[in-house]
Protein backbone atom coordinates (compact mmCIF):
# COMPACT_ATOMS: atom_id res chain seq x y z
CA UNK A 1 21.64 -18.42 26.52
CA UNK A 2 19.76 -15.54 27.26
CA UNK A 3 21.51 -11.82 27.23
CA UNK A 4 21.63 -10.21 30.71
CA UNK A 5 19.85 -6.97 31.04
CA UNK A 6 22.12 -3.95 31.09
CA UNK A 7 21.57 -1.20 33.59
CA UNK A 8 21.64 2.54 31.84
CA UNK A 9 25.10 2.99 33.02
CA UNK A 10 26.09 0.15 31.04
CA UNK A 11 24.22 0.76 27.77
CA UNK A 12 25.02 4.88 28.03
CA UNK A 13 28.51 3.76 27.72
CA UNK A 14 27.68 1.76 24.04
CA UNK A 15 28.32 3.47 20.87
CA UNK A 16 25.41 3.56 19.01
CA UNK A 17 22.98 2.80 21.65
CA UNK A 18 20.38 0.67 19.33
CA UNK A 19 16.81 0.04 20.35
CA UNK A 20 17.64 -3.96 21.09
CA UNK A 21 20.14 -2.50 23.74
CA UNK A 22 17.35 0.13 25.09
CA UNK A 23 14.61 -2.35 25.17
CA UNK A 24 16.30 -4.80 27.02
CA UNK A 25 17.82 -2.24 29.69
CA UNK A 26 16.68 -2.82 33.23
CA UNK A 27 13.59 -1.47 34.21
CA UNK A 28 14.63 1.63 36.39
CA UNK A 29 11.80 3.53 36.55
CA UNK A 30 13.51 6.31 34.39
CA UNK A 31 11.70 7.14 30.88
CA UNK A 32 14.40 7.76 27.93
CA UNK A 33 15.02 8.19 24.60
CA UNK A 34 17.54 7.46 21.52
CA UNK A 35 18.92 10.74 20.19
CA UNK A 36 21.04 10.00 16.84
CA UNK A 37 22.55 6.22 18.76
CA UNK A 38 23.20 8.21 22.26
CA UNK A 39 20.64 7.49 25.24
CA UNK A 40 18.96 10.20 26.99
CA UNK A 41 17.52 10.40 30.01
CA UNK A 42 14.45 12.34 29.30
CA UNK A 43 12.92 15.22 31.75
CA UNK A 44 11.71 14.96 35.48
CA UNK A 45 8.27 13.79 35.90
CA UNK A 46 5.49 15.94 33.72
CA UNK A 47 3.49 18.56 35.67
CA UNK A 48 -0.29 18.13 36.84
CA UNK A 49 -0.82 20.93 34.36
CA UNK A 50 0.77 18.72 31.62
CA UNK A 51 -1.23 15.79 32.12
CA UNK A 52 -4.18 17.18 32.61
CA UNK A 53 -3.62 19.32 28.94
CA UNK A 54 -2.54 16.26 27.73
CA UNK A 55 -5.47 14.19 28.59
CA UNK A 56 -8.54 16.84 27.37
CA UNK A 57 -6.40 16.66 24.18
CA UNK A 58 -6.56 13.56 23.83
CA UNK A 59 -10.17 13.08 24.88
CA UNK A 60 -11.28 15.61 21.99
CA UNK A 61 -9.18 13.86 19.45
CA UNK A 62 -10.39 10.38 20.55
CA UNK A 63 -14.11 11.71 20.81
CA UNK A 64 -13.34 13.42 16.94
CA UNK A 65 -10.94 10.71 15.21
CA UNK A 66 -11.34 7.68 16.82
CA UNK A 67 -13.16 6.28 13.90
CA UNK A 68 -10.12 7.22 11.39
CA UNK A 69 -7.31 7.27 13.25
CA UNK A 70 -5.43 5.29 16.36
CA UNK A 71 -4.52 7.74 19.22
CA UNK A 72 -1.81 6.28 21.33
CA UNK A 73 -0.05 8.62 24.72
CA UNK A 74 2.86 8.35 25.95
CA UNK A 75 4.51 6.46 27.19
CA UNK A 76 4.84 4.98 23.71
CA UNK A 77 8.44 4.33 21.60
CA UNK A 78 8.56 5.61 17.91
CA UNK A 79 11.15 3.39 16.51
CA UNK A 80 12.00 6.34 13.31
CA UNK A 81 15.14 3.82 13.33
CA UNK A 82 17.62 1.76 15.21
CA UNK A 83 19.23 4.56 16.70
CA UNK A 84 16.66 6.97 17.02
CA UNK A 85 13.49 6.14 19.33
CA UNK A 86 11.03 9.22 20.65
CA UNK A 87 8.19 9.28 23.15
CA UNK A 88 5.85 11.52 21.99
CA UNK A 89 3.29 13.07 24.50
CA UNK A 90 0.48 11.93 21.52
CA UNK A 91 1.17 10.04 18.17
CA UNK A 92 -1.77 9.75 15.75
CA UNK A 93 -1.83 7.02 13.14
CA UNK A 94 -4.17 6.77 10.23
CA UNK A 95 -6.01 3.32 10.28
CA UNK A 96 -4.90 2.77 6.56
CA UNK A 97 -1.27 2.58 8.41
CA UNK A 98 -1.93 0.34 10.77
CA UNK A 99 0.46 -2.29 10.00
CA UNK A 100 3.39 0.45 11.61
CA UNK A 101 1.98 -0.51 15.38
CA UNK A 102 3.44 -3.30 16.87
CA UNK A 103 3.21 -4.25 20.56
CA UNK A 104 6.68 -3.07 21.05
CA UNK A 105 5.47 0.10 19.60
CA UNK A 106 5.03 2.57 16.68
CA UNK A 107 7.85 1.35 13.88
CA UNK A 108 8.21 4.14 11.74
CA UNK A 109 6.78 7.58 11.37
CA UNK A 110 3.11 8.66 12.79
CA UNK A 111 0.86 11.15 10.40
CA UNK A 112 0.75 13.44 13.79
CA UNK A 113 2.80 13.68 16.97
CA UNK A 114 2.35 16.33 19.64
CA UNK A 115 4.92 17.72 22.49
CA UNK A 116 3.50 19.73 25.09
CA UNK A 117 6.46 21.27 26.26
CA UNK A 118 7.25 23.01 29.44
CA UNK A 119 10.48 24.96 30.95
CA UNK A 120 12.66 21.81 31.05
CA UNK A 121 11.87 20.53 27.57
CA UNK A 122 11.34 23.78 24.98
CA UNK A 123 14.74 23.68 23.49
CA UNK A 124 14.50 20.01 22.99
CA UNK A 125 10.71 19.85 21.60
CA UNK A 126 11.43 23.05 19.66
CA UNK A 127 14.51 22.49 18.18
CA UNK A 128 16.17 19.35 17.94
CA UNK A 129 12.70 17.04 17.84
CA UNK A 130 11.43 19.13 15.35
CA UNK A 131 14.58 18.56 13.23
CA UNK A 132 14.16 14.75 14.49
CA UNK A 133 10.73 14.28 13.29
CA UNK A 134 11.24 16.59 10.08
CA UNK A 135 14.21 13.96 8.78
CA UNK A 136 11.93 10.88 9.72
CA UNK A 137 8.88 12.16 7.56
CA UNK A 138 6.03 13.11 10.02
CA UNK A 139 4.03 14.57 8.21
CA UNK A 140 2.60 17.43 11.40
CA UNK A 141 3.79 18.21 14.07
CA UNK A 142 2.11 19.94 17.15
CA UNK A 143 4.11 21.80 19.87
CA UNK A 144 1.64 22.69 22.90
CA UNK A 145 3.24 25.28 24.84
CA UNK A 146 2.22 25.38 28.31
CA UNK A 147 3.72 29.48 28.97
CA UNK A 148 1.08 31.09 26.74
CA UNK A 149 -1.75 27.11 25.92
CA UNK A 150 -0.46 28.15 22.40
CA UNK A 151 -0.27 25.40 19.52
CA UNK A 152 2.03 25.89 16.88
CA UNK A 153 1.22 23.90 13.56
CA UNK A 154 4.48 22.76 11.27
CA UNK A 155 3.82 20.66 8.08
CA UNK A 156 6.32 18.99 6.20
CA UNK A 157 7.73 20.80 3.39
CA UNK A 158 10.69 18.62 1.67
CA UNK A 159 12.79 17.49 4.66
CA UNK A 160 12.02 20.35 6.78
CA UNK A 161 9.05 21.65 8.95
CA UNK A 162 7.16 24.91 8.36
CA UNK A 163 5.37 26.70 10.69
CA UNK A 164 1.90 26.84 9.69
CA UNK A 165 -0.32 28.10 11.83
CA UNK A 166 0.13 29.34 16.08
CA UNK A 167 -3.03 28.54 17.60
CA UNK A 168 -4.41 30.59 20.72
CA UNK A 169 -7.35 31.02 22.76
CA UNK A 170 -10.23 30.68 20.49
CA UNK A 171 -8.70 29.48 17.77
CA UNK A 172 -9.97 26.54 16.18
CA UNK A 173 -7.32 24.34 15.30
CA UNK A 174 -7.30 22.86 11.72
CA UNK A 175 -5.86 20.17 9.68
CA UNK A 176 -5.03 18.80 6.58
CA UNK A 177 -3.34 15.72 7.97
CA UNK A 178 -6.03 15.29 10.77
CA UNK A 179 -8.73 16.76 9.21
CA UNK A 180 -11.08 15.20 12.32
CA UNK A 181 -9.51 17.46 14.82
CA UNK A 182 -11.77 20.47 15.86
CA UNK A 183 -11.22 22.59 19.39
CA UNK A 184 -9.25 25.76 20.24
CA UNK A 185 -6.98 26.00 23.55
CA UNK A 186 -9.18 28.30 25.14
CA UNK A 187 -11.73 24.78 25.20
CA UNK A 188 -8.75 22.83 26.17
CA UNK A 189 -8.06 25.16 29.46
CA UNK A 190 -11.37 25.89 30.98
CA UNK A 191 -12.11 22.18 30.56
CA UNK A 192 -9.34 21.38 33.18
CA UNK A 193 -10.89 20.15 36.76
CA UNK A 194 -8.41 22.81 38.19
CA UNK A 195 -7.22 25.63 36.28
CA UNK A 196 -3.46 26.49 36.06
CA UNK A 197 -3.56 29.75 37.51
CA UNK A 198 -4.51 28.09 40.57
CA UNK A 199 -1.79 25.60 40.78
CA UNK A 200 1.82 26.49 42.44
């Protein structure tokens, strides 16, 4: 007989909330994530500003690394383990790794994921992601921040992340890991159809 689907009131109440629980929740509309085996509901809707970075971003890596890597947005789950499932804003996966993509999604860690955080998710994309992804082995890890169109750079060093490299204006962003990826904020912003400033 086949398991009822739980509502997020339900499965928020199970200790550890495990990805079979999660991905069998009903469909609410809400996007969340597994933090450490507790479900979180994750931040209101992303800004026009957001998506917009997010998609030129994504545009230059596809038009740059296409050929070496997959480029997946979110919304995407990174199953790093039972109890701990993120939704990166952009995960990059070498095509010599692509036996971690399933259609459920990516099943262990990415070579790249990027966060292009905003008021309501710094300290989480700053702090305890970073620890998150750092314990899981991503290898880099981009945090766009959309106060200042700054990237900061962290590699993996050991089990932790160190901060490599903050990217801004005409920077040109570089990359061991992603060695494709070529193009400084400064391109990233005045290739927006509207530009920030002009937004309320």
């Amino acid at each position: 007989m086949r398991e009822k689907k739980k509502t997020y009131e339900e499965v928020v109440k199970e200790s550890p909330v495990t990805y079979e629980l999660y991905a069998n929740m009903i469909d609410d509309g809400n996007r969340y994530e597994i933090s450490d085996g507790v479900l979180e509901l994750m931040s209101p809707s992303p800004t026009t500003t957001h998506q917009m970075i997010c998609y030129k971003m994504l545009f230059r890596l596809e038009t740059s690394c296409e050929n070496e890597f997959i480029i997946v947005p979110s919304p995407i789950d990174v199953i790093l383990s039972n109890t701990e499932v993120r939704q990166p804003d952009i995960v990059m996966i070498h095509r010599s790794r692509i036996s971690i993509i399933s259609n459920r999604g990516v099943n262990g860690a990415p070579d790249l994921v990027v966060e292009i955080t905003s008021v309501h998710s710094r300290k989480r994309d700053k702090v305890k992601k970073r620890t998150v992804y750092a314990k899981y082995g991503v290898p880099e890890y981009w945090i766009v921040d959309l106060s200042n169109f700054t990237l900061e750079q962290y590699t993996l060093d050991g089990d932790r992340y160190e901060l490599i490299e903050v990217y801004a204006e005409d920077d040109t962003i570089s990359s061991k890991t992603v060695p494709c990826a070529s193009f400084s904020m400064n391109e990233i912003v005045q290739s927006l159809p509207v530009h920030p400033d002009m937004l309320e």
